[in-house]
Protein backbone atom coordinates (compact mmCIF):
# COMPACT_ATOMS: atom_id res chain seq x y z
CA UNK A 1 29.27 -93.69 5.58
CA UNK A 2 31.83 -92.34 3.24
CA UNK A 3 32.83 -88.35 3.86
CA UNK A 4 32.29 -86.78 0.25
CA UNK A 5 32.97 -83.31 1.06
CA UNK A 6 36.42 -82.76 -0.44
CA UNK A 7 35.72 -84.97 -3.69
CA UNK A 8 32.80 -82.56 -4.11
CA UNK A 9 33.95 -79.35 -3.66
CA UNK A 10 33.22 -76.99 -6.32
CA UNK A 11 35.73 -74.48 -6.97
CA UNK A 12 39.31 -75.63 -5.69
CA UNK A 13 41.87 -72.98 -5.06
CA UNK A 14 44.35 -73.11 -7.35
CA UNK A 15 47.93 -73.61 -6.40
CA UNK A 16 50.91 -71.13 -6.56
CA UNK A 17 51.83 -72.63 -9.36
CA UNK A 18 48.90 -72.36 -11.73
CA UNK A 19 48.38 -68.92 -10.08
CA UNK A 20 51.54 -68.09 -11.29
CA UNK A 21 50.85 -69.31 -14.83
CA UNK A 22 47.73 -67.75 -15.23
CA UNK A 23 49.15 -64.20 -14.15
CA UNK A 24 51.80 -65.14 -16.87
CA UNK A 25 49.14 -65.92 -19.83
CA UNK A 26 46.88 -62.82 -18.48
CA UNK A 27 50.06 -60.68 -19.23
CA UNK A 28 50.87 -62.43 -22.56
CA UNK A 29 47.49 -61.67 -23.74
CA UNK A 30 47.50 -58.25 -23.13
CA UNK A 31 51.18 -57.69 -24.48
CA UNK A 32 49.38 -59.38 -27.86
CA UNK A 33 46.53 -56.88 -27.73
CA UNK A 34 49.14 -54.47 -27.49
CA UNK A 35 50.95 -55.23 -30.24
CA UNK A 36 47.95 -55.69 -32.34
CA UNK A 37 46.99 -51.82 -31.13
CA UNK A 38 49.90 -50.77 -32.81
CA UNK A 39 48.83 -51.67 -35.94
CA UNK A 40 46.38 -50.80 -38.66
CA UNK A 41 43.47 -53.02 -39.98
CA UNK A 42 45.76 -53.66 -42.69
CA UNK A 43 48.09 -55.47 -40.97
CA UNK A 44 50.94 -52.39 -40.78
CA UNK A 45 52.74 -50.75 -38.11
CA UNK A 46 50.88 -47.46 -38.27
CA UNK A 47 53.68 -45.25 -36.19
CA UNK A 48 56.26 -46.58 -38.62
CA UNK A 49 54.61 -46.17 -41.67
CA UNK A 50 53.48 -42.73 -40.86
CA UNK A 51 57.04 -41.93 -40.00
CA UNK A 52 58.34 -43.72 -43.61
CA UNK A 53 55.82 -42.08 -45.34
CA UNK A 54 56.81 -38.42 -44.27
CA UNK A 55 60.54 -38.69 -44.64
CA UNK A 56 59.49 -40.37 -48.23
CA UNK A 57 57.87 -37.09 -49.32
CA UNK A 58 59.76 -34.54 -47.45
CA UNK A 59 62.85 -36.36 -49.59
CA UNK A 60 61.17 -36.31 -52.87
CA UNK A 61 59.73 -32.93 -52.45
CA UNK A 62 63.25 -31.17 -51.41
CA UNK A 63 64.88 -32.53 -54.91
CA UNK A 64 61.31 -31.49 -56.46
CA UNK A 65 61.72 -28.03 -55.66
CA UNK A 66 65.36 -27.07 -55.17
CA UNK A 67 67.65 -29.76 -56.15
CA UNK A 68 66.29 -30.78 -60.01
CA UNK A 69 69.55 -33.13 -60.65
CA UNK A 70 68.75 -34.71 -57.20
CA UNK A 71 65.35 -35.74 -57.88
CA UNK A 72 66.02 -37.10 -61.36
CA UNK A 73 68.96 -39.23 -58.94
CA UNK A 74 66.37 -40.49 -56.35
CA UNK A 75 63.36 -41.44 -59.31
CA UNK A 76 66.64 -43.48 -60.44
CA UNK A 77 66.85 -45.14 -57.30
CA UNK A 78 63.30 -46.18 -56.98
CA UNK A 79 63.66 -47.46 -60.52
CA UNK A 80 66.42 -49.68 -59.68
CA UNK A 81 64.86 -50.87 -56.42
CA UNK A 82 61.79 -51.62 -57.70
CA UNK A 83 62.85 -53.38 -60.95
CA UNK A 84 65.20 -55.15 -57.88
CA UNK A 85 62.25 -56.05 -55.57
CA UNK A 86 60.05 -57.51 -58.89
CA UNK A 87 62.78 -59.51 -60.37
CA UNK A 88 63.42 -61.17 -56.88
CA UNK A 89 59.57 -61.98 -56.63
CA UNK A 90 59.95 -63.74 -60.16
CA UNK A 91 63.02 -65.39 -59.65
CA UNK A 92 61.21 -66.51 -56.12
CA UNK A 93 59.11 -67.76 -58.94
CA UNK A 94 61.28 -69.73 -60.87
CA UNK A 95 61.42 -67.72 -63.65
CA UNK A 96 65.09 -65.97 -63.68
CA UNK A 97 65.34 -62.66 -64.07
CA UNK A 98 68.36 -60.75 -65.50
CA UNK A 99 68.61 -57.75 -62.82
CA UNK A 100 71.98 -56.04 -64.35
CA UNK A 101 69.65 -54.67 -67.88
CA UNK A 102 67.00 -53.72 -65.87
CA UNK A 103 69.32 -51.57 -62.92
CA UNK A 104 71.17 -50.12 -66.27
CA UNK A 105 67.04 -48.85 -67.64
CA UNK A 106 66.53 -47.80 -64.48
CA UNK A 107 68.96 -45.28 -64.42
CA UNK A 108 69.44 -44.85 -67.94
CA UNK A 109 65.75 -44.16 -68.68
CA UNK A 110 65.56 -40.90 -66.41
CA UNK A 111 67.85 -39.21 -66.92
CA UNK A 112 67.30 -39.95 -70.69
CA UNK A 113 63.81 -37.97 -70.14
CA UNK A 114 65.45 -35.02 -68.45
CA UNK A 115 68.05 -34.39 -70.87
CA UNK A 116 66.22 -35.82 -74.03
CA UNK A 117 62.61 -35.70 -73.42
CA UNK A 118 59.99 -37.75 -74.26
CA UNK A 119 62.22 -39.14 -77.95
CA UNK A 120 65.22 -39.77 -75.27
CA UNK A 121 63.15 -42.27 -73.49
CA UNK A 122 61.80 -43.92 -76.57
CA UNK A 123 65.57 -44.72 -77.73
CA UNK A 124 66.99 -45.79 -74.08
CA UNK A 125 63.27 -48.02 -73.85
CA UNK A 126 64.24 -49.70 -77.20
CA UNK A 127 67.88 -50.32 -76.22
CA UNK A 128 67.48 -51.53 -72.50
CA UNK A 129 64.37 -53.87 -74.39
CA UNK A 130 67.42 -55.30 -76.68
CA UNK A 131 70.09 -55.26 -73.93
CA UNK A 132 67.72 -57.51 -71.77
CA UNK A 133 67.42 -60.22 -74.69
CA UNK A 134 70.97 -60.00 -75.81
CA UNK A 135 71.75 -60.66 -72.31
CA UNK A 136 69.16 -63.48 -71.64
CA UNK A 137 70.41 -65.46 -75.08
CA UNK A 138 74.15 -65.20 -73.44
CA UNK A 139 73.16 -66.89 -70.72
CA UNK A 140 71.84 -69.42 -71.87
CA UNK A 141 68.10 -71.18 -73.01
CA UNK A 142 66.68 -72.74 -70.14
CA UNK A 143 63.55 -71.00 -69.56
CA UNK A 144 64.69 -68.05 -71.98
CA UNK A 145 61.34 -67.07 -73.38
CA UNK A 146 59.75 -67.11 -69.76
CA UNK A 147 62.55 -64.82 -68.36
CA UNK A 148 62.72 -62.37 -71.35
CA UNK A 149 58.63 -61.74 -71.14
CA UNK A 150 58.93 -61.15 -67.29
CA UNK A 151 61.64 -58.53 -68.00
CA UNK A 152 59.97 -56.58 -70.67
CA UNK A 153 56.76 -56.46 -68.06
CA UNK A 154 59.12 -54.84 -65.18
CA UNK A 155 60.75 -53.00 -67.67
CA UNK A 156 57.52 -51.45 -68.76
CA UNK A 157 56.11 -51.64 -65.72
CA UNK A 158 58.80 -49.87 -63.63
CA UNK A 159 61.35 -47.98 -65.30
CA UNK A 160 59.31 -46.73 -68.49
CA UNK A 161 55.75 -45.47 -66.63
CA UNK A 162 58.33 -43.61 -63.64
CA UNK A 163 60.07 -41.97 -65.94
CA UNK A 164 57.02 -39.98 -67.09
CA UNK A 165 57.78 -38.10 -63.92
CA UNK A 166 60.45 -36.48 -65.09
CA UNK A 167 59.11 -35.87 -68.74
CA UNK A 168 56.31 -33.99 -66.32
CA UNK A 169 58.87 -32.24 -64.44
CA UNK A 170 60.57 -30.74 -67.51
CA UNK A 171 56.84 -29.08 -68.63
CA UNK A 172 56.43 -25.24 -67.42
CA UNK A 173 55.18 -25.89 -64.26
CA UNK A 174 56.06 -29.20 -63.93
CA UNK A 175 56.81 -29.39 -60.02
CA UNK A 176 53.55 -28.21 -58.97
CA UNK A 177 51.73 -30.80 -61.45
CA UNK A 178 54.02 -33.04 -59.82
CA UNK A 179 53.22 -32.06 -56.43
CA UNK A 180 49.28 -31.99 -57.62
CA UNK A 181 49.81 -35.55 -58.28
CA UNK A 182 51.49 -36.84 -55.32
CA UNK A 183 48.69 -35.12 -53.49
CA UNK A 184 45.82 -36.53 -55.38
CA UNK A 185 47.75 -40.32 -54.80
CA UNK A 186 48.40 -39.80 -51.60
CA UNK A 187 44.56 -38.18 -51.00
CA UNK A 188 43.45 -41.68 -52.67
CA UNK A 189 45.77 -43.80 -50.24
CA UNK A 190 44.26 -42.34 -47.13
CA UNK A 191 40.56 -41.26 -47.80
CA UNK A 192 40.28 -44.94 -49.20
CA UNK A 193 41.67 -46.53 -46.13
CA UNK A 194 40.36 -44.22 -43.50
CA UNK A 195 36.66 -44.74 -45.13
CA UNK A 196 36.95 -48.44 -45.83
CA UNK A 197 38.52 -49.26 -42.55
CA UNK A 198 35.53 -47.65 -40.78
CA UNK A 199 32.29 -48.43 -43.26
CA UNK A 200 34.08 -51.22 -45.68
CA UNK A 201 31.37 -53.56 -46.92
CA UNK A 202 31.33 -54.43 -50.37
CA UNK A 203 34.89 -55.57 -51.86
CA UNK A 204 35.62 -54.21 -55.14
CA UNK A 205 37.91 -57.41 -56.17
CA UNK A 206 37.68 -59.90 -53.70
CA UNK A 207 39.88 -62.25 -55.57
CA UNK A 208 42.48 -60.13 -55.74
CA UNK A 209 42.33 -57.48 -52.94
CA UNK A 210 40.11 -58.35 -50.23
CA UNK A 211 40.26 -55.62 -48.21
CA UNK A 212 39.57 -52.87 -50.93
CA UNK A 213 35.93 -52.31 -51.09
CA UNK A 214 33.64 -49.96 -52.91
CA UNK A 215 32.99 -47.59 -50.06
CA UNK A 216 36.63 -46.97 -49.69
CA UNK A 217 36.45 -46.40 -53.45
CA UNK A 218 33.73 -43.80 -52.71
CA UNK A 219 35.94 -42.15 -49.50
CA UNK A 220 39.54 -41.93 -51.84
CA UNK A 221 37.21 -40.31 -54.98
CA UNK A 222 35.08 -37.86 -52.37
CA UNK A 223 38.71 -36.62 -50.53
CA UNK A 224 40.23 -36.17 -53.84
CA UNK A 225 38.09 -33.91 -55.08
CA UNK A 226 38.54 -32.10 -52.31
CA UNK A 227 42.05 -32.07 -52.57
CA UNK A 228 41.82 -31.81 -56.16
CA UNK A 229 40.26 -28.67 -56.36
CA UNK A 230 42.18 -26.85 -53.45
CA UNK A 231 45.42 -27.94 -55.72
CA UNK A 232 43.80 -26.65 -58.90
CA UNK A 233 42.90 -23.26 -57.24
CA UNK A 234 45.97 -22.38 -55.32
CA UNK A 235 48.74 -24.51 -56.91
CA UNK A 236 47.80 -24.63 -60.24
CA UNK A 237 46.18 -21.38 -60.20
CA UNK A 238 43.25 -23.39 -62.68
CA UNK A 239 39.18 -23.43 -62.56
CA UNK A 240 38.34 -25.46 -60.04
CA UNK A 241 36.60 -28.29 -62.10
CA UNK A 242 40.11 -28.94 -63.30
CA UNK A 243 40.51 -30.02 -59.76
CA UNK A 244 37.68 -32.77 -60.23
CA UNK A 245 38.56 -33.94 -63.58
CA UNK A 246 42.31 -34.55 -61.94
CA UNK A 247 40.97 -36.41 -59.17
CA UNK A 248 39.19 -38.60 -60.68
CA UNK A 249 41.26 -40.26 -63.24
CA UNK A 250 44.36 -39.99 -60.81
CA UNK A 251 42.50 -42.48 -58.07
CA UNK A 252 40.65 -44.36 -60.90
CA UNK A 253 44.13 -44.69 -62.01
CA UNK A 254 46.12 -45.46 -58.75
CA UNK A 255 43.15 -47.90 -57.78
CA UNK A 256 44.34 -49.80 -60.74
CA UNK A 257 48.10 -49.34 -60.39
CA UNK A 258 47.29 -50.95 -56.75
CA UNK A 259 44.94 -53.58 -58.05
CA UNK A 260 47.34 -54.66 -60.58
CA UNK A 261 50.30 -54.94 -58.37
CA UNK A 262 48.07 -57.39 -55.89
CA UNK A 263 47.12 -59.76 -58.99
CA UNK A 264 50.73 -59.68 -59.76
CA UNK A 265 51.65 -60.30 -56.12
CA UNK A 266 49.09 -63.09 -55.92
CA UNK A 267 49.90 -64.86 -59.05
CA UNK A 268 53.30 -64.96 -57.36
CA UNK A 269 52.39 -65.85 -53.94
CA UNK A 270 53.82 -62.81 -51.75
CA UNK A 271 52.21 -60.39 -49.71
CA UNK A 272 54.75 -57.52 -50.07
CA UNK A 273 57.79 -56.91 -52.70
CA UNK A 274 60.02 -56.50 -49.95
CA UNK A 275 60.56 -55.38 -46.28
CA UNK A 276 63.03 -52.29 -46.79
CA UNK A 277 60.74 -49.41 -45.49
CA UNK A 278 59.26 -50.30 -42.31
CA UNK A 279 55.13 -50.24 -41.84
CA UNK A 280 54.77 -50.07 -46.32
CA UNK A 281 56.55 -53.66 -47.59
CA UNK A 282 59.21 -52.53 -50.13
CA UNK A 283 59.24 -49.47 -52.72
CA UNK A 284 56.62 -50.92 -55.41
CA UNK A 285 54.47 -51.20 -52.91
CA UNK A 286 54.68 -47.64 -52.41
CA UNK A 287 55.27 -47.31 -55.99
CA UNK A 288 52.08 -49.19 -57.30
CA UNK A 289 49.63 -46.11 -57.41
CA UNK A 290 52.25 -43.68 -58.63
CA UNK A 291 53.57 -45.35 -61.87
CA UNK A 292 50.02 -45.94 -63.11
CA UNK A 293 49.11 -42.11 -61.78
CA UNK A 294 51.88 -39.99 -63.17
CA UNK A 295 51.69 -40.72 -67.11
CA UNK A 296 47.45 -40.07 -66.67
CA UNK A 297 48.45 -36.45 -65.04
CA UNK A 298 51.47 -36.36 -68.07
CA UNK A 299 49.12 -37.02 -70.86
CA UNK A 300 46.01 -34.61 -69.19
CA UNK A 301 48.56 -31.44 -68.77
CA UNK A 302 49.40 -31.90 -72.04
CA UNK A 303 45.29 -32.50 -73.36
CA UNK A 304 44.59 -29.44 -70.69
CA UNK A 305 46.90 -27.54 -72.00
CA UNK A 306 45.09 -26.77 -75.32
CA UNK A 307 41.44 -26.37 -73.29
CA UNK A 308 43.05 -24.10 -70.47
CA UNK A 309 44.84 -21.24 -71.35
CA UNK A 310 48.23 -21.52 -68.55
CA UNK A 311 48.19 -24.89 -67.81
């Protein structure tokens, strides 16, 4: 009769060998888990984008408050950059994109509005609008009408709306309604993840930003009007419903500054502008929420301003 014991043993012991690899795939696993600790539901490297995000602010608020010149100079810079970033998605595309007009409105337009105001920025808006089809008809035709729409969008998109920053910087007051709105953005950025990340259910625009839902909406209008009205009452020195009123059209207006650079990041099949700040993508995605934000708070100080007596 034929021994069948070894044939039918159940649970062979593994060889130095597979012990070995298994160890080695136990180890890879949790280096991957890791890794995937690290970052946020979102996909980002939470440390680094933390980090980014503070020396971002702490920058922008030291030219804010003591070096006026300096922060017209770096709202230059994220002009350029971001008119960079969104011409390089388009010509990506296949739609070329004349980036020389568009860095030339990008610094031009700024420092238009601080010396010129709001008629300043009109004039270098019409001229960097002709430079950019003077310069596109040089070149050449092929796709001429394609590339001259995409630069009037960034041109309207980036350099015009930023430059309202400094048109609010040059009002009495104007770096604290500055600082008011960076708050209420910033309020809008983390109440809305925080809340969504934890109770997300219902997305707001699936087809264009999945992971934005209408709780998160809820969390980013709840936090800043919280934020809102602690600004209002000790920065602004205000009534507090000012607070409320600025809160909600600043996030109703950064949720669509975000939502609009998604559809335009979709249509053109990226997931970030760029990767030049660690843990955020590149500048306009930073940007997104603030260029939509800071002509709302420019137009309200200026409606506010006949209803509240100081503003």
């Amino acid at each position: 009769m034929t021994n069948t014991s070894e044939s039918s043993e159940p649970n062979p012991k593994p060889s130095a060998t597979e012990a070995e690899s298994g160890v080695g795939a136990l180890r890879a696993r949790r280096e991957r888990s890791a890794e995937r600790g690290k970052k946020s539901k979102a996909g980002r490297d939470l440390p680094a984008a933390i980090a980014v995000g503070v020396l971002l602010i702490a920058v922008v608020f030291t030219g804010l408050f003591f070096l006026p010149l300096a922060f017209v100079a770096i709202v230059a810079v994220f002009a350029v950059v971001g008119c960079w970033e969104v011409a390089r998605a388009f010509t990506r595309s296949g739609v070329e994109v004349p980036l020389v007009p568009l860095a030339v409105a990008g610094v031009l337009m700024p420092f238009a509005g601080y010396y010129g105001g709001v008629e300043a920025v009109g004039f270098a808006l019409t001229g960097s609008a002709l430079l950019i089809v003077l310069w596109r008809i040089a070149e050449g035709p092929g796709k001429a009408m394609a590339s001259i729409m995409a630069s009037l969008l960034i041109l309207g998109w980036v350099p015009l709306l930023i430059s309202f920053s400094i048109l609010l910087f040059n009002q009495e007051g104007g770096s604290l309604k500055l600082a008011t709105m960076l708050l209420l953005v910033v309020s809008n950025d983390t109440f809305g993840y925080l809340v969504g990340a934890f109770f997300g259910k219902h997305p707001m625009a699936p087809k264009i930003s999945p992971k934005k839902s209408w709780e998160g909406f809820a969390g980013s209008v709840g936090g800043a009007m919280i934020v809102g009205i602690l600004a209002a009452v000790f920065l602004l020195d205000q009534p507090w419903w000012l607070g409320l009123v600025l809160a909600v059209a600043l996030v109703g207006a950064s949720t669509a500054g975000d939502l609009s650079e998604s559809m335009l990041k979709r249509e053109l099949g990226i997931k970030d502008m760029s990767n030049i700040l660690p843990g955020h993508g590149g500048v306009m995605d930073r940007l997104d929420s603030v260029v939509f934000a800071v002509p709302v708070m420019y137009f309200l100080s200026i409606l506010l301003f006949q209803a509240v007596p100081g503003m």
